[in-house]
PDB file of N, CA and C in Angstrom:
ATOM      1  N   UNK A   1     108.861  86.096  82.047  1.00  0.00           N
ATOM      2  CA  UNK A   1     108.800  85.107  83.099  1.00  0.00           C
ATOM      3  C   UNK A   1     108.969  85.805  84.443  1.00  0.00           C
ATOM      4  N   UNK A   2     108.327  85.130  85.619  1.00  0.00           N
ATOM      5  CA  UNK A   2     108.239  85.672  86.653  1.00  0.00           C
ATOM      6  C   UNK A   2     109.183  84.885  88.028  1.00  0.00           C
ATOM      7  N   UNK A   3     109.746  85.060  89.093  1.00  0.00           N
ATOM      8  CA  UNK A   3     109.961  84.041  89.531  1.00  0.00           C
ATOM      9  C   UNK A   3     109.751  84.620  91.126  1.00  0.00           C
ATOM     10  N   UNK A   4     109.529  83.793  91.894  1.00  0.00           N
ATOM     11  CA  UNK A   4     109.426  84.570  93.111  1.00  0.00           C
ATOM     12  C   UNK A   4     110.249  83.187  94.191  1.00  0.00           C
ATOM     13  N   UNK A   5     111.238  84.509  94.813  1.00  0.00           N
ATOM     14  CA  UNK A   5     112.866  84.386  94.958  1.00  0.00           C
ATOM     15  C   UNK A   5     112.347  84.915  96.911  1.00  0.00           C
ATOM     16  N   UNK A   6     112.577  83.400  97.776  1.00  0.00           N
ATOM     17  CA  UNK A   6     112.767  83.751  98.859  1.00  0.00           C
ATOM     18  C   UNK A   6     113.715  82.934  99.706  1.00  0.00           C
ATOM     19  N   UNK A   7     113.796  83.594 100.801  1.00  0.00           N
ATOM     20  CA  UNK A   7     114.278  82.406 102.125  1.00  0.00           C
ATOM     21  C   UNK A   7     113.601  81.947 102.939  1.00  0.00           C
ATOM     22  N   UNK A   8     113.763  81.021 103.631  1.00  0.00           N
ATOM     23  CA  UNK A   8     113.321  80.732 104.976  1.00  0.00           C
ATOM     24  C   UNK A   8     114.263  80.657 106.127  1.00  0.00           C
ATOM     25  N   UNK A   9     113.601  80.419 107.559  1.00  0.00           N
ATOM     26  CA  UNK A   9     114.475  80.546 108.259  1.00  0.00           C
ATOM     27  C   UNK A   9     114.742  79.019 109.004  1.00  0.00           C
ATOM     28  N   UNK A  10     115.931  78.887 109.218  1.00  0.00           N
ATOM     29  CA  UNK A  10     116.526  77.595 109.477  1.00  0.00           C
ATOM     30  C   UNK A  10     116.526  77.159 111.344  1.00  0.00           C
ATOM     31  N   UNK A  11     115.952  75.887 111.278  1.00  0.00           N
ATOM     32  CA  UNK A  11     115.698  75.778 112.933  1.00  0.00           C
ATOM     33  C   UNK A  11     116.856  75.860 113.914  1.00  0.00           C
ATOM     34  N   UNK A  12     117.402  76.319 114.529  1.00  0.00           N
ATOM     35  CA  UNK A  12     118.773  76.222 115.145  1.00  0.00           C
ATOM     36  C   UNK A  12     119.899  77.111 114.460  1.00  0.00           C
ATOM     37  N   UNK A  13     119.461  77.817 113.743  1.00  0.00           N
ATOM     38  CA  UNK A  13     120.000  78.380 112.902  1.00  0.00           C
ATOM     39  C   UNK A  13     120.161  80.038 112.906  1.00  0.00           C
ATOM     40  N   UNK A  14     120.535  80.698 113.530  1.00  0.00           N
ATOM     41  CA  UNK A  14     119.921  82.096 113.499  1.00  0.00           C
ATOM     42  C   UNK A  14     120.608  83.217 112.468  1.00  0.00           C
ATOM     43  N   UNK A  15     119.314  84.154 111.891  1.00  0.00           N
ATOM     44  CA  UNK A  15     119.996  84.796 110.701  1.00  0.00           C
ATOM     45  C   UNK A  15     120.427  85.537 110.976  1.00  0.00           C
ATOM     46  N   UNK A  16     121.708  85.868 110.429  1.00  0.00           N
ATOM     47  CA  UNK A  16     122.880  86.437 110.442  1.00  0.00           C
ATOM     48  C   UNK A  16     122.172  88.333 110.206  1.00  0.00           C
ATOM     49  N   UNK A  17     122.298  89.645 110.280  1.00  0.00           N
ATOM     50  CA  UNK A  17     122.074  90.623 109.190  1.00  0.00           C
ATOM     51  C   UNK A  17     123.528  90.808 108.406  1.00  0.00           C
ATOM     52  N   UNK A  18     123.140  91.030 107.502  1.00  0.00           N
ATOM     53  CA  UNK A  18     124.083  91.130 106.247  1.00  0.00           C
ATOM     54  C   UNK A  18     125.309  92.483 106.995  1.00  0.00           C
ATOM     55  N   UNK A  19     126.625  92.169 106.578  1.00  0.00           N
ATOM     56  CA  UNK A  19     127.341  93.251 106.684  1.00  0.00           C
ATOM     57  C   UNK A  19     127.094  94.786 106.314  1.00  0.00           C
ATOM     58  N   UNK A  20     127.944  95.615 106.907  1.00  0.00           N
ATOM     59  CA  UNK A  20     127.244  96.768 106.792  1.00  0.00           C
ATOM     60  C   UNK A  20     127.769  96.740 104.873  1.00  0.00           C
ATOM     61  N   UNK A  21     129.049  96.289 104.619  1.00  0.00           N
ATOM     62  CA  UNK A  21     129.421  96.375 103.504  1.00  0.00           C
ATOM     63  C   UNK A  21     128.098  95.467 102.369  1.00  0.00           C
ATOM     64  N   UNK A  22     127.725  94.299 102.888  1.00  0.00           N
ATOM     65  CA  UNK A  22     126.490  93.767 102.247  1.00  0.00           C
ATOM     66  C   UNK A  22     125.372  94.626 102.323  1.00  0.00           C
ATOM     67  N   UNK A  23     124.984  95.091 103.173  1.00  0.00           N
ATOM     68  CA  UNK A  23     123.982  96.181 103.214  1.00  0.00           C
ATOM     69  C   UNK A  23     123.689  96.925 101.594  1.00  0.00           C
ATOM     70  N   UNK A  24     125.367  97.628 102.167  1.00  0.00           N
ATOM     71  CA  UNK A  24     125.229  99.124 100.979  1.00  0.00           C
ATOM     72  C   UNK A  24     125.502  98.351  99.992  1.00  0.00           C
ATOM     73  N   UNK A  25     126.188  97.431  99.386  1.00  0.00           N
ATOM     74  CA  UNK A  25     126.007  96.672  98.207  1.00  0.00           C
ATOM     75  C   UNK A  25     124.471  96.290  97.953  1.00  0.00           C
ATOM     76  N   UNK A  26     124.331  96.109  98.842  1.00  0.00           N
ATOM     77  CA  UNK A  26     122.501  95.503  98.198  1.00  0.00           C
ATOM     78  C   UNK A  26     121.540  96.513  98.462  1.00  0.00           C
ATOM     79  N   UNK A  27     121.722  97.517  99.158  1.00  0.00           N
ATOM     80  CA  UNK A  27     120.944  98.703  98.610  1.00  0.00           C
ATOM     81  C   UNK A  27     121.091  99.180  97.347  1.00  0.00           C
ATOM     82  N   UNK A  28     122.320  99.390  96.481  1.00  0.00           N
ATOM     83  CA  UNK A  28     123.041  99.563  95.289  1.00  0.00           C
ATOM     84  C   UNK A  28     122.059  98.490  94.332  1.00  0.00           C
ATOM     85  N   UNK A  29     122.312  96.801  94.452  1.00  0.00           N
ATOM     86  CA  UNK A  29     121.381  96.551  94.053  1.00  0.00           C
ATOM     87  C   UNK A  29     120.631  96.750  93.664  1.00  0.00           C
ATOM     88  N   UNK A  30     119.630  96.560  94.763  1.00  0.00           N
ATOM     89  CA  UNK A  30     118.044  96.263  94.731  1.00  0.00           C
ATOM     90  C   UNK A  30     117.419  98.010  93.916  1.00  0.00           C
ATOM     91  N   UNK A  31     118.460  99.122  94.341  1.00  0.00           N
ATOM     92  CA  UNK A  31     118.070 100.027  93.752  1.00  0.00           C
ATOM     93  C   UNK A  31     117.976 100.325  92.219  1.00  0.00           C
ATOM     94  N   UNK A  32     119.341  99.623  91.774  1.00  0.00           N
ATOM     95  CA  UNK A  32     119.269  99.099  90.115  1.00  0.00           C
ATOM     96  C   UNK A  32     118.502  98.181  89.321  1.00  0.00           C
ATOM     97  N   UNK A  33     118.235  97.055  90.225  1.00  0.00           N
ATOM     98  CA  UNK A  33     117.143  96.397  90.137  1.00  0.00           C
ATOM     99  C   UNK A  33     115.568  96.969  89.952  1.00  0.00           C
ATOM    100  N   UNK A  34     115.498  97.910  90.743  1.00  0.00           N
ATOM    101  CA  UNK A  34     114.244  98.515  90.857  1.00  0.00           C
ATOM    102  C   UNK A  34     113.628  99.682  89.471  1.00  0.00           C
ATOM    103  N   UNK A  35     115.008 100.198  89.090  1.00  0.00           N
ATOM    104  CA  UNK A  35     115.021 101.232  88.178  1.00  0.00           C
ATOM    105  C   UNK A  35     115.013 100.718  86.905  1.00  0.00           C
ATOM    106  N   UNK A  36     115.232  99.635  86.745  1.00  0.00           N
ATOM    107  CA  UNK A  36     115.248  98.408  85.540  1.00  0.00           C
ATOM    108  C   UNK A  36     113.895  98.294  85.201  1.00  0.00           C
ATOM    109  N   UNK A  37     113.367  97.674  86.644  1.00  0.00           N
ATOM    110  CA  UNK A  37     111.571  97.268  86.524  1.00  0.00           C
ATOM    111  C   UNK A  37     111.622  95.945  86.226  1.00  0.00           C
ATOM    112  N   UNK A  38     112.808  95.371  86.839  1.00  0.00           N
ATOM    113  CA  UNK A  38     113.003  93.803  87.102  1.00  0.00           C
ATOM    114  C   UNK A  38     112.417  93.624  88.160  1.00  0.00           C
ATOM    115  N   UNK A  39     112.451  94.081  89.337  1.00  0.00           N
ATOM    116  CA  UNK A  39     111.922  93.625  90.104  1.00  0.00           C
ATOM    117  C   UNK A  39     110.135  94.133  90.517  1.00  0.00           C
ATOM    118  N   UNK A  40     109.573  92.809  90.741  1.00  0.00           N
ATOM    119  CA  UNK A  40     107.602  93.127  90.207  1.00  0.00           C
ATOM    120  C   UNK A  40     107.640  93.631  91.792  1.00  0.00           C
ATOM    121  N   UNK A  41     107.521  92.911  92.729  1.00  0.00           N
ATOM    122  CA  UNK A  41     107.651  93.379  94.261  1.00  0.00           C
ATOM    123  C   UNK A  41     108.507  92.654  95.124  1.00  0.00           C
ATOM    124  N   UNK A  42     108.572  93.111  96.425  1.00  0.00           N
ATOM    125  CA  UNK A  42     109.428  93.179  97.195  1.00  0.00           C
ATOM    126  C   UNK A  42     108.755  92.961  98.800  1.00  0.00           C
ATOM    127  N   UNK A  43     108.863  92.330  99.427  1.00  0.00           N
ATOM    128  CA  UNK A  43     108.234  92.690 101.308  1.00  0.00           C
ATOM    129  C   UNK A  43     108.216  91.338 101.950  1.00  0.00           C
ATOM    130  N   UNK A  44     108.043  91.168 102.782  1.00  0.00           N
ATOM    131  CA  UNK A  44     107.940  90.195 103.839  1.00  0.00           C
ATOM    132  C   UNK A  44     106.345  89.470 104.058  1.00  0.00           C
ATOM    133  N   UNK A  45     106.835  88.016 104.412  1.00  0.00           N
ATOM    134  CA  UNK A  45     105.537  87.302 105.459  1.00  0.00           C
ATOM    135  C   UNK A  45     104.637  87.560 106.662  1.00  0.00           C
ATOM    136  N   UNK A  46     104.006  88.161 107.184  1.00  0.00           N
ATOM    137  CA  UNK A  46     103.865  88.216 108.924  1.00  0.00           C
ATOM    138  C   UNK A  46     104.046  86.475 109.207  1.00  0.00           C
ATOM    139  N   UNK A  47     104.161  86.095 110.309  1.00  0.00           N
ATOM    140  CA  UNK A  47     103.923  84.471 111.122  1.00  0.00           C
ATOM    141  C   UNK A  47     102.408  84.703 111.424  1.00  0.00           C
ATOM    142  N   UNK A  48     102.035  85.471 111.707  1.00  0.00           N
ATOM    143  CA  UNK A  48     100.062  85.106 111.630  1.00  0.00           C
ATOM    144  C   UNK A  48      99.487  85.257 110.209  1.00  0.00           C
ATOM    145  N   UNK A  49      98.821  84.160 110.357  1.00  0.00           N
ATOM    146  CA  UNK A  49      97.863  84.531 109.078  1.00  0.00           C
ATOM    147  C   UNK A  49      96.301  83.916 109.484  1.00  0.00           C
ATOM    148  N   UNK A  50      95.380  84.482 108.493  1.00  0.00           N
ATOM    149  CA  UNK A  50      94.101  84.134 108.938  1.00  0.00           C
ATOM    150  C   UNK A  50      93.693  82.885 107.640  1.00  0.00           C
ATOM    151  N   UNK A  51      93.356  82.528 108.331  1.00  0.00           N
ATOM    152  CA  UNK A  51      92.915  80.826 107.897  1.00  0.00           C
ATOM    153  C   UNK A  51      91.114  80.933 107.908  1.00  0.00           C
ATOM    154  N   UNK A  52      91.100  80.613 106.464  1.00  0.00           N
ATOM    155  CA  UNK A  52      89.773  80.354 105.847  1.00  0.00           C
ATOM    156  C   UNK A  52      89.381  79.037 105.413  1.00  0.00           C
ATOM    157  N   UNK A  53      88.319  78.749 106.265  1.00  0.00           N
ATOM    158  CA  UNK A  53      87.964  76.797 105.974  1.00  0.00           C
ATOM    159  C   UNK A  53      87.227  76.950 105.806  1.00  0.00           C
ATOM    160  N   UNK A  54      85.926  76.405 104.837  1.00  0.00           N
ATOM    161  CA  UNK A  54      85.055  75.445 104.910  1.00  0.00           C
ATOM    162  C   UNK A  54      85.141  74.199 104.899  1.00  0.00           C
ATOM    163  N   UNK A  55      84.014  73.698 106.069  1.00  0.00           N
ATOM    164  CA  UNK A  55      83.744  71.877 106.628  1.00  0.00           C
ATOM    165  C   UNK A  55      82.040  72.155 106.176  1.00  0.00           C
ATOM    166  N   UNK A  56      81.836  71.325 105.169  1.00  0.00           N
ATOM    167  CA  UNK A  56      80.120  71.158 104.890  1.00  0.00           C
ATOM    168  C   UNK A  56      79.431  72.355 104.883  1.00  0.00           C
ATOM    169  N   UNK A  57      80.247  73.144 104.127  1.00  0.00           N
ATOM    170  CA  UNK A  57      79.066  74.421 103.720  1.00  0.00           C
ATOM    171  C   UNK A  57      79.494  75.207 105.265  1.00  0.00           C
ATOM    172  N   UNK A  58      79.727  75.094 106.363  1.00  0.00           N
ATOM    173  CA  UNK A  58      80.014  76.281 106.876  1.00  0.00           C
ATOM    174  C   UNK A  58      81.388  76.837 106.812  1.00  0.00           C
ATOM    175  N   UNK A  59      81.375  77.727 107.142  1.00  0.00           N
ATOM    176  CA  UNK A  59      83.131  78.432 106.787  1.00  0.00           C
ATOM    177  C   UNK A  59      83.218  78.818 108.736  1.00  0.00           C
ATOM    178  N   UNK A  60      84.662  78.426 108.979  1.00  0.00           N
ATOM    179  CA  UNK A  60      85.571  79.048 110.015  1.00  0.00           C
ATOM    180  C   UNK A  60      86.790  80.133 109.454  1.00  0.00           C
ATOM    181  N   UNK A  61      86.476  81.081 110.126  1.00  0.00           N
ATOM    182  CA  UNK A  61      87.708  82.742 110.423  1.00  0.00           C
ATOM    183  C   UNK A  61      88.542  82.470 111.548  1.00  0.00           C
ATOM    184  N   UNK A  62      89.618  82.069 111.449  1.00  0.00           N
ATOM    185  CA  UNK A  62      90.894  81.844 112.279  1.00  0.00           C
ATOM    186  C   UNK A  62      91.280  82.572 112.219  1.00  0.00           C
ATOM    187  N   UNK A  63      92.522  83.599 113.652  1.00  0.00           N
ATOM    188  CA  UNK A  63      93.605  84.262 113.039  1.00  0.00           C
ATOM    189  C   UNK A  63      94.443  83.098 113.765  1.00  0.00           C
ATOM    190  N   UNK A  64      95.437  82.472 112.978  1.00  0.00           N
ATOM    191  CA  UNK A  64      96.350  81.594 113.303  1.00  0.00           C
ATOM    192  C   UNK A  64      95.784  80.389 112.113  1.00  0.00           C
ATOM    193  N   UNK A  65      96.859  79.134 112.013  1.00  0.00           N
ATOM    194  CA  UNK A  65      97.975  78.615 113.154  1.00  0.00           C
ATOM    195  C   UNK A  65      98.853  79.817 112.307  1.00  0.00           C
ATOM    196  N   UNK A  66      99.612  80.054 113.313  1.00  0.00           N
ATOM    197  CA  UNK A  66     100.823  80.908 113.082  1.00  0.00           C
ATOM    198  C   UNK A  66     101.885  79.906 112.426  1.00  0.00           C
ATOM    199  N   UNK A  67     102.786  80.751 111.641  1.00  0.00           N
ATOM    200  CA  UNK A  67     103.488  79.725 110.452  1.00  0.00           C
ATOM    201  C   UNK A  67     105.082  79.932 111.901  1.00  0.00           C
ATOM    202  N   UNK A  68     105.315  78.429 111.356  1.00  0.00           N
ATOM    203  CA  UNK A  68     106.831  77.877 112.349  1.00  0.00           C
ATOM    204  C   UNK A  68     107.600  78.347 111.620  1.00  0.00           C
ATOM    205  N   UNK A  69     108.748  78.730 112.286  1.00  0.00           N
ATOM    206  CA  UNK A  69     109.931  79.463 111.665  1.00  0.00           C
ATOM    207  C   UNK A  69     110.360  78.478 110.860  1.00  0.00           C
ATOM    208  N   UNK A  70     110.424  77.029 110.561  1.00  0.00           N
ATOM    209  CA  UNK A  70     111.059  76.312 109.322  1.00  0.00           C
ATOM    210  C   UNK A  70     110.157  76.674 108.013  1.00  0.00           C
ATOM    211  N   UNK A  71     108.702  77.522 108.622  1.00  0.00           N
ATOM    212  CA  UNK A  71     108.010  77.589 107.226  1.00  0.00           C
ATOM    213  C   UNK A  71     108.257  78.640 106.968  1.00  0.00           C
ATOM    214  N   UNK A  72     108.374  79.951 107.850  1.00  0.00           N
ATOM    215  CA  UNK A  72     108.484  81.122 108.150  1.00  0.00           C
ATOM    216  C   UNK A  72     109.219  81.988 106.697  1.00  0.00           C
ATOM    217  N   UNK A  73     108.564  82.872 105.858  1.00  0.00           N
ATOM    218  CA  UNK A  73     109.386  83.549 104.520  1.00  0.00           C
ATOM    219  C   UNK A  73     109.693  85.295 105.084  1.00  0.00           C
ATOM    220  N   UNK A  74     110.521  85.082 105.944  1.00  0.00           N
ATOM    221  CA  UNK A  74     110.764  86.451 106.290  1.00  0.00           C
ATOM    222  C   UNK A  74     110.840  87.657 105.241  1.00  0.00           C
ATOM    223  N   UNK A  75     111.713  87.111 104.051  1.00  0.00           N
ATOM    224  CA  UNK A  75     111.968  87.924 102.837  1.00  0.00           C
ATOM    225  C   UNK A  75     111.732  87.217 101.557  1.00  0.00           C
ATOM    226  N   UNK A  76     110.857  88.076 100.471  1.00  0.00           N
ATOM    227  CA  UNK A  76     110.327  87.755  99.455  1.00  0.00           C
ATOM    228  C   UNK A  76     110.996  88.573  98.205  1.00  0.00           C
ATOM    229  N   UNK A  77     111.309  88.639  96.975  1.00  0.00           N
ATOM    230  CA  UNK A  77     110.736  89.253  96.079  1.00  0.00           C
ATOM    231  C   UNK A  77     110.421  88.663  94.134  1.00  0.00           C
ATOM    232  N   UNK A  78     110.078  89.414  93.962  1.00  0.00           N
ATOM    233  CA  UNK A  78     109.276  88.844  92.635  1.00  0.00           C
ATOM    234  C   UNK A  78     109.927  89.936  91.498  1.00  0.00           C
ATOM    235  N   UNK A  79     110.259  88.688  90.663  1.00  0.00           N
ATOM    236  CA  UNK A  79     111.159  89.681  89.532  1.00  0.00           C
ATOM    237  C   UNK A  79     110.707  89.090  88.310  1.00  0.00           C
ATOM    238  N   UNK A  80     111.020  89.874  87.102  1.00  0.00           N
ATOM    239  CA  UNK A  80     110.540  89.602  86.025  1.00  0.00           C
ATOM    240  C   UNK A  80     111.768  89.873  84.958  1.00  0.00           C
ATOM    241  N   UNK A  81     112.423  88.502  84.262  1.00  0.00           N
ATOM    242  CA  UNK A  81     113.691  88.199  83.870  1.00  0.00           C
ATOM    243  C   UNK A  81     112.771  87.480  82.590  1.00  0.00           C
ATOM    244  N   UNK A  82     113.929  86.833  81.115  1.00  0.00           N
ATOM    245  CA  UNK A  82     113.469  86.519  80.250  1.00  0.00           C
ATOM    246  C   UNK A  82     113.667  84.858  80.564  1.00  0.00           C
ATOM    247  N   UNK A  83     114.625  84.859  81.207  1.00  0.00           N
ATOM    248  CA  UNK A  83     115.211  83.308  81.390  1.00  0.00           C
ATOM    249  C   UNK A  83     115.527  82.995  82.769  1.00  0.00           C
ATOM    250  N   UNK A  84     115.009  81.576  83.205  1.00  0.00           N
ATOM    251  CA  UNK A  84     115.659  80.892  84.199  1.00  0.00           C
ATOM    252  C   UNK A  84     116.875  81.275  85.061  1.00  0.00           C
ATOM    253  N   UNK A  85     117.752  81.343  83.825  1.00  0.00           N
ATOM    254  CA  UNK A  85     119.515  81.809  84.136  1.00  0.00           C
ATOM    255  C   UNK A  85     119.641  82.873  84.353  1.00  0.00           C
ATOM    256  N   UNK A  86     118.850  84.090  83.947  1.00  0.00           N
ATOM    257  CA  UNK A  86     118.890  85.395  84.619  1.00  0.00           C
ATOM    258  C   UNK A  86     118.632  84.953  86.061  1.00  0.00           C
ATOM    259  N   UNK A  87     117.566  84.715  86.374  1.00  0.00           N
ATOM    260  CA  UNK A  87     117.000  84.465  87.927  1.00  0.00           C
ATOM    261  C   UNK A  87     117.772  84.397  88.489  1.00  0.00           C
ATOM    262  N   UNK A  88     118.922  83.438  87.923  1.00  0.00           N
ATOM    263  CA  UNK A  88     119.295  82.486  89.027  1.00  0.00           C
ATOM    264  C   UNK A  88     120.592  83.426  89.177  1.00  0.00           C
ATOM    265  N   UNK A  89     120.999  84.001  87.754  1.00  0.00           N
ATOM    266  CA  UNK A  89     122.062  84.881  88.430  1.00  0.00           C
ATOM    267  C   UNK A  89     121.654  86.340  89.544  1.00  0.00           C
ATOM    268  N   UNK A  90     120.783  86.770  88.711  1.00  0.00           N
ATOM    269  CA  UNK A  90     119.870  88.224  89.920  1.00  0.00           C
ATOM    270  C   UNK A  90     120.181  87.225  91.462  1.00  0.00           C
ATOM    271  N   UNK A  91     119.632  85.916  91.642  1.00  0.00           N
ATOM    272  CA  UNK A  91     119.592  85.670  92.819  1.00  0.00           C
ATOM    273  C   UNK A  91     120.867  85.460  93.632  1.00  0.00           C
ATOM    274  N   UNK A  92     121.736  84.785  92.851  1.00  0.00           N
ATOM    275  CA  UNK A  92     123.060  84.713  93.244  1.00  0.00           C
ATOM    276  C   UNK A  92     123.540  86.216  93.827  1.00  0.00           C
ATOM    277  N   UNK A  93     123.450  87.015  92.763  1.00  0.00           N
ATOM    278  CA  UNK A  93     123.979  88.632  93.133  1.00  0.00           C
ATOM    279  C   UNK A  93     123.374  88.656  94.361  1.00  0.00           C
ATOM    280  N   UNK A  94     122.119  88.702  94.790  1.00  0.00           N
ATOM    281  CA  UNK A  94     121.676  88.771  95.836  1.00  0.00           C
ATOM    282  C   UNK A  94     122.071  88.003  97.026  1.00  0.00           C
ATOM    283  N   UNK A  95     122.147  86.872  96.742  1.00  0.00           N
ATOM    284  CA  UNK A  95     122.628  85.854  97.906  1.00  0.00           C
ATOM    285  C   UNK A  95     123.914  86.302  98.229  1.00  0.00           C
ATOM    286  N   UNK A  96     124.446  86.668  98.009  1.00  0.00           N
ATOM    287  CA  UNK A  96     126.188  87.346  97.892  1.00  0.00           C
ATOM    288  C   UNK A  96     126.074  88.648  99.037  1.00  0.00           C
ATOM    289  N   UNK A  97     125.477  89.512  98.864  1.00  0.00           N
ATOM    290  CA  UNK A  97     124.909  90.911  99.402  1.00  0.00           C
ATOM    291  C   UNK A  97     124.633  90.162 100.812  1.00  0.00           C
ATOM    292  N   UNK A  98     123.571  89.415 100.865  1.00  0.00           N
ATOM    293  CA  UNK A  98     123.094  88.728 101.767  1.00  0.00           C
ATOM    294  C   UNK A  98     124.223  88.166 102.509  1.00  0.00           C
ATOM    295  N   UNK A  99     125.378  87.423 102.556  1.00  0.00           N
ATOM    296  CA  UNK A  99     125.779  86.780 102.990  1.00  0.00           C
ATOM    297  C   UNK A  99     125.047  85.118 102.972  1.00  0.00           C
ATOM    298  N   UNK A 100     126.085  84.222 103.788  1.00  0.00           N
ATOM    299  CA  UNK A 100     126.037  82.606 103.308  1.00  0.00           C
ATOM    300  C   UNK A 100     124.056  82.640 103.873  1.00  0.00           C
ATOM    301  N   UNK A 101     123.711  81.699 103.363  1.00  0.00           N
ATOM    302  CA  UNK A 101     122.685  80.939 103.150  1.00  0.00           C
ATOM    303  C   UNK A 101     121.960  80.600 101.803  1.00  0.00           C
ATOM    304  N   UNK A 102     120.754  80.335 101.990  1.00  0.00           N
ATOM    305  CA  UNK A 102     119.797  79.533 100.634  1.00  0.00           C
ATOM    306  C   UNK A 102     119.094  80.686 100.193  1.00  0.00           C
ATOM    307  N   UNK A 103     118.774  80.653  99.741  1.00  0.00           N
ATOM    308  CA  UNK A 103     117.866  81.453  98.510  1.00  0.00           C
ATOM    309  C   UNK A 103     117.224  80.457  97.322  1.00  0.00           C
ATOM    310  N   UNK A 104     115.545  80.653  97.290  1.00  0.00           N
ATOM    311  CA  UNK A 104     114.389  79.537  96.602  1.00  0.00           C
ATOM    312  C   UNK A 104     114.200  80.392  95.540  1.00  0.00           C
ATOM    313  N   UNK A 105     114.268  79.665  94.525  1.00  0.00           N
ATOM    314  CA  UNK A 105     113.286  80.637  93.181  1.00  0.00           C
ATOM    315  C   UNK A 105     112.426  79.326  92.593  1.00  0.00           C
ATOM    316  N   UNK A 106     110.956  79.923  92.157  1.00  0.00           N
ATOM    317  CA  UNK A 106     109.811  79.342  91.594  1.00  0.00           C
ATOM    318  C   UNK A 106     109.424  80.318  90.856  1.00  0.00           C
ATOM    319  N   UNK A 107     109.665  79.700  89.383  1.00  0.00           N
ATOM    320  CA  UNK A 107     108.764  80.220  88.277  1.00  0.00           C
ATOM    321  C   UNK A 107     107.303  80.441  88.951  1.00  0.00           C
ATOM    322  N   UNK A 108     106.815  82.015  88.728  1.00  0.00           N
ATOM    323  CA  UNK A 108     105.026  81.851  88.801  1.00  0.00           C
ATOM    324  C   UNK A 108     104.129  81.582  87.258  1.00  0.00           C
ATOM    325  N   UNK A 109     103.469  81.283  87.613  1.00  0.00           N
ATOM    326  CA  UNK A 109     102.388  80.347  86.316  1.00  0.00           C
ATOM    327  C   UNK A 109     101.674  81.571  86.552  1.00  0.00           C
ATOM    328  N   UNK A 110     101.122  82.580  85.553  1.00  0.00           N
ATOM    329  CA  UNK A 110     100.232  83.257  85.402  1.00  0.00           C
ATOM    330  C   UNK A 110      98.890  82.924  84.769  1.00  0.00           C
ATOM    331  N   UNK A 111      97.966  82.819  85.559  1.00  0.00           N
ATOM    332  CA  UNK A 111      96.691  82.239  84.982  1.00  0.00           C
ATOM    333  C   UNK A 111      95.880  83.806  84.599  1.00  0.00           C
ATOM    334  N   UNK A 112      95.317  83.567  83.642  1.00  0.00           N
ATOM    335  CA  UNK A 112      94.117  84.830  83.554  1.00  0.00           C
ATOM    336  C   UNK A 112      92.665  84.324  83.034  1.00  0.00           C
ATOM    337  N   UNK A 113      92.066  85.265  82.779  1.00  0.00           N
ATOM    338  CA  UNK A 113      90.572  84.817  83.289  1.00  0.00           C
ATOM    339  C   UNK A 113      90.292  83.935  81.605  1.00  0.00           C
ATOM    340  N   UNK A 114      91.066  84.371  80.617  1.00  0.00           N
ATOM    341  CA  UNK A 114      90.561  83.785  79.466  1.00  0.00           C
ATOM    342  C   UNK A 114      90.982  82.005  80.044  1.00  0.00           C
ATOM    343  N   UNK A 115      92.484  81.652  80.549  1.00  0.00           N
ATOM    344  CA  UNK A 115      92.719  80.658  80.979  1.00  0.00           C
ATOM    345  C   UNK A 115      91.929  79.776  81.651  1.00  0.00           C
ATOM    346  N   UNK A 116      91.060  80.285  82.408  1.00  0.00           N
ATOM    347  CA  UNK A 116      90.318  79.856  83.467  1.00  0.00           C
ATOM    348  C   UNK A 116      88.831  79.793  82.959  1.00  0.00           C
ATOM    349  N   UNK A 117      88.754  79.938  81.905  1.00  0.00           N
ATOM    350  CA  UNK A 117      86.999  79.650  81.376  1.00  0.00           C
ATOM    351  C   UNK A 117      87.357  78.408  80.154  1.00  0.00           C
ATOM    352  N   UNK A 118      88.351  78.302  80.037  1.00  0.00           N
ATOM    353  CA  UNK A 118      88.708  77.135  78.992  1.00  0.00           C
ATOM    354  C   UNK A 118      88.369  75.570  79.748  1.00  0.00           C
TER     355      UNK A 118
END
């Protein structure tokens, strides 16, 4: 199972950076994490993105709307656990490192191509 584990950022709200002591704890982490091969990836959102429409057969290339900081996923990562309850503990460990706020996890649905011709 896959789950992909982020934050957002809160309006009025400004994020804290983690203590230096949270830091080196979650470098410790994420580094054990990594050496496991729990974690699938790791990186950030930009706020621009390019926006692909079609209206009646023609297509528009946007760069923008730029995503609002309530949508805004500054930090992402994607881990691969057997159970729910792992997740949620990996995430906890993490949220801890991090200091106070939220942390989202969503199972990903892996589709593959045999899936997709059915």
């Amino acid at each position: 199972m896959q789950f992909f584990i982020y934050f957002t950022m809160s309006e009025g709200k400004p994020m804290n950076p983690p203590s230096a002591e949270g830091m080196a704890k979650m470098g410790k982490f994420m580094e054990k994490s990594f050496e496991s091969g729990m974690i699938v990836s790791t990186g950030r959102l930009p706020r621009q993105v390019t926006e692909i429409e079609l209206d009646k057969g023609e297509f528009s290339i946007s760069d923008g709307p730029f995503i609002e900081g309530k949508e805004l996923i500054p930090g992402y990562t994607v881990i691969s656990v057997d159970t729910k309850e792992e997740a949620i503990e990996w995430g906890k460990e993490l949220r801890e490192c991090m200091g106070d706020g939220v942390l989202k996890l969503a199972q990903l649905s892996a589709t593959s191509q045999d899936d997709m011709k059915k």
